[in-house]
C-alpha atoms as a PDB file:
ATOM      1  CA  UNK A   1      -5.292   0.016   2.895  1.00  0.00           C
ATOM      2  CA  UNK A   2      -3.764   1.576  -0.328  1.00  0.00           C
ATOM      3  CA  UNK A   3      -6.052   2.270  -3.233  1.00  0.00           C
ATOM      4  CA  UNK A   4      -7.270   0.430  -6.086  1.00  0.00           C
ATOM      5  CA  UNK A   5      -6.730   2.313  -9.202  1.00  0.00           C
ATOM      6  CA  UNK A   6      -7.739   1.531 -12.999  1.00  0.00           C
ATOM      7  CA  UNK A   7      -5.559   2.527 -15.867  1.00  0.00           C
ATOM      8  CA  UNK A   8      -6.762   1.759 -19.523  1.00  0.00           C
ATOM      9  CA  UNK A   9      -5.062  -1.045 -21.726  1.00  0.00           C
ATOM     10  CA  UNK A  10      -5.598  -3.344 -23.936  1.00  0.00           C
ATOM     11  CA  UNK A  11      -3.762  -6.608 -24.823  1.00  0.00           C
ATOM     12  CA  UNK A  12      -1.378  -6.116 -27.755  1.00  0.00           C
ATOM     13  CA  UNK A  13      -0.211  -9.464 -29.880  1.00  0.00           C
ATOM     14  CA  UNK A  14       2.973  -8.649 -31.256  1.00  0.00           C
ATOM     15  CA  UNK A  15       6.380  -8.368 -29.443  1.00  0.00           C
ATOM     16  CA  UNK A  16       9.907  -6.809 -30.464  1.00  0.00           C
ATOM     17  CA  UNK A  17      11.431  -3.468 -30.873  1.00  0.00           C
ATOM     18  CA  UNK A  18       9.387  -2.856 -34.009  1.00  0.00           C
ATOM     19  CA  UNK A  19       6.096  -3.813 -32.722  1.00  0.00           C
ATOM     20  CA  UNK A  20       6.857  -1.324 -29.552  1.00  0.00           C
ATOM     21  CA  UNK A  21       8.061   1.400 -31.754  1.00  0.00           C
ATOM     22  CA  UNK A  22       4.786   1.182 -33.795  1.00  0.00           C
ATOM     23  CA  UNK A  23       2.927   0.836 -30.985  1.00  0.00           C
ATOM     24  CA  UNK A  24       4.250   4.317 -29.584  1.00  0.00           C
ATOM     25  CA  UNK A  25       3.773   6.218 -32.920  1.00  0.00           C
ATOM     26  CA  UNK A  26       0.236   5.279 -31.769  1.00  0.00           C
ATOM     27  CA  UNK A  27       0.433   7.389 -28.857  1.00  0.00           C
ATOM     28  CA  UNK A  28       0.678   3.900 -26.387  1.00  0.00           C
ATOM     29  CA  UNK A  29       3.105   3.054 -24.357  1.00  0.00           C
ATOM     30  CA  UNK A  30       3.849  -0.717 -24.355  1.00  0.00           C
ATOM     31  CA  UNK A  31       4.045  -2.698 -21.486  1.00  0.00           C
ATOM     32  CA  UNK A  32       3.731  -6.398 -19.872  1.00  0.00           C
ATOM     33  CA  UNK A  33       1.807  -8.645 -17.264  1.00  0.00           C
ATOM     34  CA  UNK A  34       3.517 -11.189 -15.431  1.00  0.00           C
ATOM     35  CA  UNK A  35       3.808 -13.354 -12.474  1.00  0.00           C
ATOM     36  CA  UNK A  36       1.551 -15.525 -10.503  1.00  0.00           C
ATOM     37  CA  UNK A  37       2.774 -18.563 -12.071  1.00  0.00           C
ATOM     38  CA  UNK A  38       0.523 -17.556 -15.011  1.00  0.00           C
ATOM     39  CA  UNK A  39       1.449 -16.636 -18.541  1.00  0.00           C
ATOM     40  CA  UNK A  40       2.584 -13.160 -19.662  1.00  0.00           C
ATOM     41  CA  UNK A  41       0.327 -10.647 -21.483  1.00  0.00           C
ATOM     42  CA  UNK A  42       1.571  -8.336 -23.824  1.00  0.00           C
ATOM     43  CA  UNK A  43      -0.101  -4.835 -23.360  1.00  0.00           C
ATOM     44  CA  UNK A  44      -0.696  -1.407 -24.867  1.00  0.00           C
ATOM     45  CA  UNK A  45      -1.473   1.556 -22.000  1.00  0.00           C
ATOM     46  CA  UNK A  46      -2.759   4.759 -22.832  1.00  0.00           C
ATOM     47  CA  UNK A  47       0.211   7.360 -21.914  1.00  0.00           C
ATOM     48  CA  UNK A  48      -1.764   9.739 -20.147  1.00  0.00           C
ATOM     49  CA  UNK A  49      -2.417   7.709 -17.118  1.00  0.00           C
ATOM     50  CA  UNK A  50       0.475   6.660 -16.465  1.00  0.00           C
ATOM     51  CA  UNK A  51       1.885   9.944 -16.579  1.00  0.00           C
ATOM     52  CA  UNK A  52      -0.719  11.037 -14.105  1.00  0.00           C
ATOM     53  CA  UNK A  53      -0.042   8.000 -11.889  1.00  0.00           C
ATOM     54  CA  UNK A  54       3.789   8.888 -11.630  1.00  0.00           C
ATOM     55  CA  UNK A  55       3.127  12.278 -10.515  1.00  0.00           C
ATOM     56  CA  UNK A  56       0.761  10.859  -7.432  1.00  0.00           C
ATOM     57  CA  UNK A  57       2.329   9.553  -4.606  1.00  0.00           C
ATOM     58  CA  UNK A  58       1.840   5.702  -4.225  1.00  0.00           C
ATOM     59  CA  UNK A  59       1.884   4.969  -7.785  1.00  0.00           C
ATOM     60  CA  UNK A  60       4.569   2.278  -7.249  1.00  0.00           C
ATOM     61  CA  UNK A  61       2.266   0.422  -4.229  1.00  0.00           C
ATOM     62  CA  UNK A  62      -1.447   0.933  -5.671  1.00  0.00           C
ATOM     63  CA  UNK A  63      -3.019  -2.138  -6.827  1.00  0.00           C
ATOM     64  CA  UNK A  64      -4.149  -1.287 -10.211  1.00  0.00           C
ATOM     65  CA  UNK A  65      -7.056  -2.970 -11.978  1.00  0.00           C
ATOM     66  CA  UNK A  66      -6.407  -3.752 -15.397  1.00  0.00           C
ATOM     67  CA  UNK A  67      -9.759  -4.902 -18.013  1.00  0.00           C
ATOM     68  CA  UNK A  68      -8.398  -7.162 -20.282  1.00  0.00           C
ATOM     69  CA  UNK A  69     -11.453  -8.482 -22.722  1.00  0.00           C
ATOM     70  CA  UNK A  70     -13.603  -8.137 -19.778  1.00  0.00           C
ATOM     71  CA  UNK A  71     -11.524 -10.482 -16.911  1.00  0.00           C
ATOM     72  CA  UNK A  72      -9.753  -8.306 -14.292  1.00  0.00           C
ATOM     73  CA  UNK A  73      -6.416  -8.873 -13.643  1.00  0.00           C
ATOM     74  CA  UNK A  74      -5.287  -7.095 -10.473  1.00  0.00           C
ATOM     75  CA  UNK A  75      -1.414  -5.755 -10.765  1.00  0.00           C
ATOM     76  CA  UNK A  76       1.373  -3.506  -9.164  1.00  0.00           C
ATOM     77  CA  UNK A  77       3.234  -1.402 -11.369  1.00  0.00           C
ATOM     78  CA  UNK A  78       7.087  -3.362 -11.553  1.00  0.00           C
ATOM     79  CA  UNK A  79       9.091  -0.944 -13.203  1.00  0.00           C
ATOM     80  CA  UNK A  80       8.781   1.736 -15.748  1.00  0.00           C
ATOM     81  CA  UNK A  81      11.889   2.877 -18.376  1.00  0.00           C
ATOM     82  CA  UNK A  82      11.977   6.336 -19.700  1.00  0.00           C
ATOM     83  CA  UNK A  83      13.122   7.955 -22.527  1.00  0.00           C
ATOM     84  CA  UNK A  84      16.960   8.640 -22.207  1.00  0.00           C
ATOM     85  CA  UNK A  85      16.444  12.089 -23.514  1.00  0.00           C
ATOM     86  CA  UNK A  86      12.589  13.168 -23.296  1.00  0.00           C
ATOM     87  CA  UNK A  87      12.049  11.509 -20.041  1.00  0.00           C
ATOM     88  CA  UNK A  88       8.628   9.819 -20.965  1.00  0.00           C
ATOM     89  CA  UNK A  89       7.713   6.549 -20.425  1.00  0.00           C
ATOM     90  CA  UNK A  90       8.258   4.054 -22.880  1.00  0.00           C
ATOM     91  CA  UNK A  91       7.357   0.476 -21.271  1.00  0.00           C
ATOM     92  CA  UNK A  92       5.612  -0.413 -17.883  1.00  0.00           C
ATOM     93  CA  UNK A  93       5.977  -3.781 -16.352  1.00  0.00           C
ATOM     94  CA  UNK A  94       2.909  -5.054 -13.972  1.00  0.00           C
ATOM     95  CA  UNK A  95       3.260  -7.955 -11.870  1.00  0.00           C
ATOM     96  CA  UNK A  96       0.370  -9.769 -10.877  1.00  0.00           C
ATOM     97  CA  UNK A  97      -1.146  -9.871  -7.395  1.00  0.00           C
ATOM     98  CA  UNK A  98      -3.575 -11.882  -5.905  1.00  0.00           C
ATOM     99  CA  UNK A  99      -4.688 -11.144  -1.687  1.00  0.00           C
ATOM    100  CA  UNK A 100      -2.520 -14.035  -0.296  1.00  0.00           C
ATOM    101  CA  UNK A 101       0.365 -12.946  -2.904  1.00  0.00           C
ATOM    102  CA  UNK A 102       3.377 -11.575  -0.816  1.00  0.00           C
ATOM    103  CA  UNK A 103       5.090  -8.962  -1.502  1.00  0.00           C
ATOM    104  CA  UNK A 104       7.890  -6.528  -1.046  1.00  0.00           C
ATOM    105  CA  UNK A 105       7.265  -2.899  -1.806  1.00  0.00           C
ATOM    106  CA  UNK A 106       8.514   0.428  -0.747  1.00  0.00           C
ATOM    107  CA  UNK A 107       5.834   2.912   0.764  1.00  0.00           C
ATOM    108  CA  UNK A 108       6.346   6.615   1.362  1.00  0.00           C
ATOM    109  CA  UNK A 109       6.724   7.603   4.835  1.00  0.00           C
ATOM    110  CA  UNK A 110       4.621  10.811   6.191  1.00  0.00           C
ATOM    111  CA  UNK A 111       5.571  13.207   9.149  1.00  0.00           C
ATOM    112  CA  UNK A 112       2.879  14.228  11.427  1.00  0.00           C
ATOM    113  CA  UNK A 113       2.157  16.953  14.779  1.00  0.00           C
ATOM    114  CA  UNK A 114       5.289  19.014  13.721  1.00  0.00           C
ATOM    115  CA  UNK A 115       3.350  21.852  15.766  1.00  0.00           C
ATOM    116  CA  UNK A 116       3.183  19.531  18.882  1.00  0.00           C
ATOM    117  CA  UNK A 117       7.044  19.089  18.755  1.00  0.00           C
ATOM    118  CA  UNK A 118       8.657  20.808  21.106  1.00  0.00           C
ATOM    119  CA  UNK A 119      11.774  20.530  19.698  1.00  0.00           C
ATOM    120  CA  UNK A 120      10.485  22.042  16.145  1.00  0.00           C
ATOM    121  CA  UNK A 121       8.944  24.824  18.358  1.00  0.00           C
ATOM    122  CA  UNK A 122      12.028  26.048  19.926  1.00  0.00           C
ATOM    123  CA  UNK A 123      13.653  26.157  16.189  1.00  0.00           C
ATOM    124  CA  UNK A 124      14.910  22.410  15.741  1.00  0.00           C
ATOM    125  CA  UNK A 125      15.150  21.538  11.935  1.00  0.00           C
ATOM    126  CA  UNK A 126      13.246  17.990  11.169  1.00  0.00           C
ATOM    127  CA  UNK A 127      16.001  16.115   9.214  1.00  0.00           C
ATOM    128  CA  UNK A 128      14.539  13.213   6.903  1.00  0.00           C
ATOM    129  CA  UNK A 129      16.943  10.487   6.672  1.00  0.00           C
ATOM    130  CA  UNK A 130      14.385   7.580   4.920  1.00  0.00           C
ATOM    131  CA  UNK A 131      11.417   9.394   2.617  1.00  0.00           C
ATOM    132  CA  UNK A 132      10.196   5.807   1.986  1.00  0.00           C
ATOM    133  CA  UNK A 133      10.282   2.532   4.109  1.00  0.00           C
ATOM    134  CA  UNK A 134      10.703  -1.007   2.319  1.00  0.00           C
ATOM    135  CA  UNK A 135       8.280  -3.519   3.420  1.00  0.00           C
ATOM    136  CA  UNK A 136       6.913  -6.901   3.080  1.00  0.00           C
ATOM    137  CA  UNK A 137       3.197  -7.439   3.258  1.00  0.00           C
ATOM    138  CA  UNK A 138      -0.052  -9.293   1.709  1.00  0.00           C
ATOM    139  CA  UNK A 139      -1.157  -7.875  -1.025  1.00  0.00           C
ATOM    140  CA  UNK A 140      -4.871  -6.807   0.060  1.00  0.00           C
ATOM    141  CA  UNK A 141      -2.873  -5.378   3.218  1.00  0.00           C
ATOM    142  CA  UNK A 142      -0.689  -2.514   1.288  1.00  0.00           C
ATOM    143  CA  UNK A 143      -0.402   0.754   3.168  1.00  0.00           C
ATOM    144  CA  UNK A 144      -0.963   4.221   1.814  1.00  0.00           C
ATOM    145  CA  UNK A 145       1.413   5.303   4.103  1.00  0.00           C
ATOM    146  CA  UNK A 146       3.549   4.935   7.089  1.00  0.00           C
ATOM    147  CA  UNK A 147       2.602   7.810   9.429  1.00  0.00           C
ATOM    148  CA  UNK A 148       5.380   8.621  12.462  1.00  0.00           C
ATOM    149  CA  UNK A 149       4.085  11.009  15.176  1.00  0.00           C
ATOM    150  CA  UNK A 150       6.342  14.041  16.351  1.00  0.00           C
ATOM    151  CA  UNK A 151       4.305  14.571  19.361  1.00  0.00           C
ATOM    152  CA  UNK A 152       6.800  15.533  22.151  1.00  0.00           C
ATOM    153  CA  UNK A 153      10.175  14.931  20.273  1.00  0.00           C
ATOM    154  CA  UNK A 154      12.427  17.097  21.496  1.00  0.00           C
ATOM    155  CA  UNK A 155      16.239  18.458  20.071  1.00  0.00           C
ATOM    156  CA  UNK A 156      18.582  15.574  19.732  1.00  0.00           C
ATOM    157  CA  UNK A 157      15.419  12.949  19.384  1.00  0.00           C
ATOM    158  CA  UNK A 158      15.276  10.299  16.547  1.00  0.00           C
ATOM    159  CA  UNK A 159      12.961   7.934  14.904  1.00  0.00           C
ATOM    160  CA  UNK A 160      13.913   4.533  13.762  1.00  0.00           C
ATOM    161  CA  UNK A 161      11.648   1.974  12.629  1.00  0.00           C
ATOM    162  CA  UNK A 162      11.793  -0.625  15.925  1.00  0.00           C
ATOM    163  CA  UNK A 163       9.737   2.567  17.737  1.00  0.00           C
ATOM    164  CA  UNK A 164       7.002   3.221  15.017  1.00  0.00           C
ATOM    165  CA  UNK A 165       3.754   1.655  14.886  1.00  0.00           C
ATOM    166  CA  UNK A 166       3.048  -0.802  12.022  1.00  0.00           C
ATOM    167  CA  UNK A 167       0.403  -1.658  10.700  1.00  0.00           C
ATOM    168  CA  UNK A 168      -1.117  -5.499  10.939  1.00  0.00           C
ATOM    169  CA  UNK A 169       0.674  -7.482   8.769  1.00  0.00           C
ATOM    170  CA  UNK A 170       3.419  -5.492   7.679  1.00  0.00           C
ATOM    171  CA  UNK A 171       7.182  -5.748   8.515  1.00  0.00           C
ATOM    172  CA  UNK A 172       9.968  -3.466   7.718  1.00  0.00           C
ATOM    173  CA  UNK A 173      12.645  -5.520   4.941  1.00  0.00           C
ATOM    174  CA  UNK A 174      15.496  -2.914   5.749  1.00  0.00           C
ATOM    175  CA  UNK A 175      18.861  -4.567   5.729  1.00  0.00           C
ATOM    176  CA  UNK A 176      19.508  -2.492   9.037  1.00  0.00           C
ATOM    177  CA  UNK A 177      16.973  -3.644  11.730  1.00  0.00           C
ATOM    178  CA  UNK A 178      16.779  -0.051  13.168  1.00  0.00           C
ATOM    179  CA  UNK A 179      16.793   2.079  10.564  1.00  0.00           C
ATOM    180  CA  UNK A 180      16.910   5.903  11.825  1.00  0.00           C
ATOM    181  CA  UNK A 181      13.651   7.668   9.795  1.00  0.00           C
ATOM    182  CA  UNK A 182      14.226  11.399  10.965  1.00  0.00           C
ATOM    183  CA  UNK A 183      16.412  13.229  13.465  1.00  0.00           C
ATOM    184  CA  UNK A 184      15.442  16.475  15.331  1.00  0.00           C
ATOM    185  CA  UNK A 185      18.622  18.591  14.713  1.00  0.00           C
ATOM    186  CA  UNK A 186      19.573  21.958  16.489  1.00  0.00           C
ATOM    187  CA  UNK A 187      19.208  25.140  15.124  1.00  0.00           C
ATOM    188  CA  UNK A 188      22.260  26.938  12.958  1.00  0.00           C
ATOM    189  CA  UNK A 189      22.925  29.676  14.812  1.00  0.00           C
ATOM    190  CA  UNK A 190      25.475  32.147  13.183  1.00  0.00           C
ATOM    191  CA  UNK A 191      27.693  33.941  16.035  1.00  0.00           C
ATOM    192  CA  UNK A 192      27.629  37.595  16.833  1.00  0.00           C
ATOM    193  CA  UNK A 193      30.823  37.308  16.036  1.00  0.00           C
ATOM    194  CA  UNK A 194      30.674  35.838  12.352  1.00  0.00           C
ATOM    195  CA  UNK A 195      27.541  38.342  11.653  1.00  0.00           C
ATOM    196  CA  UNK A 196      29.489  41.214  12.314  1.00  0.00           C
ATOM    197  CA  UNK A 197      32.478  39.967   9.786  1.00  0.00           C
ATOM    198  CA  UNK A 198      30.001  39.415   7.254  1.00  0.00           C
ATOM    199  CA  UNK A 199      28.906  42.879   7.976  1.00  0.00           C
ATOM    200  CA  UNK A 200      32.356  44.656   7.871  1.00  0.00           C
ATOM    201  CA  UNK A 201      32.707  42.390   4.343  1.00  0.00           C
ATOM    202  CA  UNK A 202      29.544  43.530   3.271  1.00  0.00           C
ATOM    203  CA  UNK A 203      30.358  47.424   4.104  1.00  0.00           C
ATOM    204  CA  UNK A 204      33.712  47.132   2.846  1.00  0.00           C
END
């Protein structure tokens, strides 16, 4: 199961361009709830988590806690915009969850037992092809991660998703029903031949 996380906020009452821009002189980034067939809530977050969160893996698929005048509203960070030219963030959209909610999410995907692959051992080169997998699942069933095994892959061997081991619950939404994950590519090997050109060049 993926983590719950808390980030502070606090429900704001104006909306617009100037309220935002106010609201960031004041150090908060502004941001909104919505979904679940419920109304939207307009709401200030303090900066410094979610500039914390982005730089953790499985910011985008933790379900985040939010205390708004003591009720708990339970969210997935949506989408957030940066600043064209500084880069920070300057609104966050959360979309409400509930456990029987749905939902369609992208989750990283994590490479284990490269030293019980034989092909990695004899100087194969792991080649990542898909860093995260899309997937639809419940929301109080969100992996942290999908884990593939290298155990025994040899040169030449891939990974796609019909051969990987999902958890309960969750199904891969790639447009391509086998999706390749990771290849196990040969070596480069420069020729004696090429070495000793690059040699002479090198001399010359």
């Amino acid at each position: 199961m993926t983590a719950v996380g808390n980030l502070r906020v606090e429900i704001r009452g104006n909306a617009g361009r100037g309220a935002s821009r106010a609201l960031r002189n004041q150090n908060k980034i502004p941001g909104i709830l919505y979904g679940g067939d419920r109304e939207n809530i307009l709401l200030a977050v303090d900066p410094r988590d979610v500039l914390k969160g982005l730089h953790q893996a499985g910011f985008y698929s933790t379900i985040f806690e939010l205390n708004l005048n003591g009720k708990t509203e339970k969210a997935l960070v949506r989408d957030v915009q940066f600043h064209p030219v500084t880069d920070n963030p300057i609104h966050i959209d959360f979309w409400r969850v509930s456990k029987d909610s749905k939902i369609h999410l992208s989750i990283p995907v994590v490479f284990i037992n490269e030293n019980k692959c034989p092909g990695i051992k004899r100087g194969g080169v792991l080649n990542v092809v898909l860093h995260t997998l899309d997937v639809t699942c419940l929301a109080d069933n969100i992996p942290e991660q999908i884990t593939v095994d290298l155990e025994g892959l040899d040169i030449g061997a891939s990974v796609h998703t019909a051969s990987i081991n999902l958890p309960e619950g969750v199904a891969v939404t790639h447009l391509e029903r086998d999706n390749t994950l990771a290849t196990i590519v040969p070596p480069t090997v420069q020729t004696e031949a090429a070495a000793g050109s690059s040699e002479s060049s090198a001399s010359s």
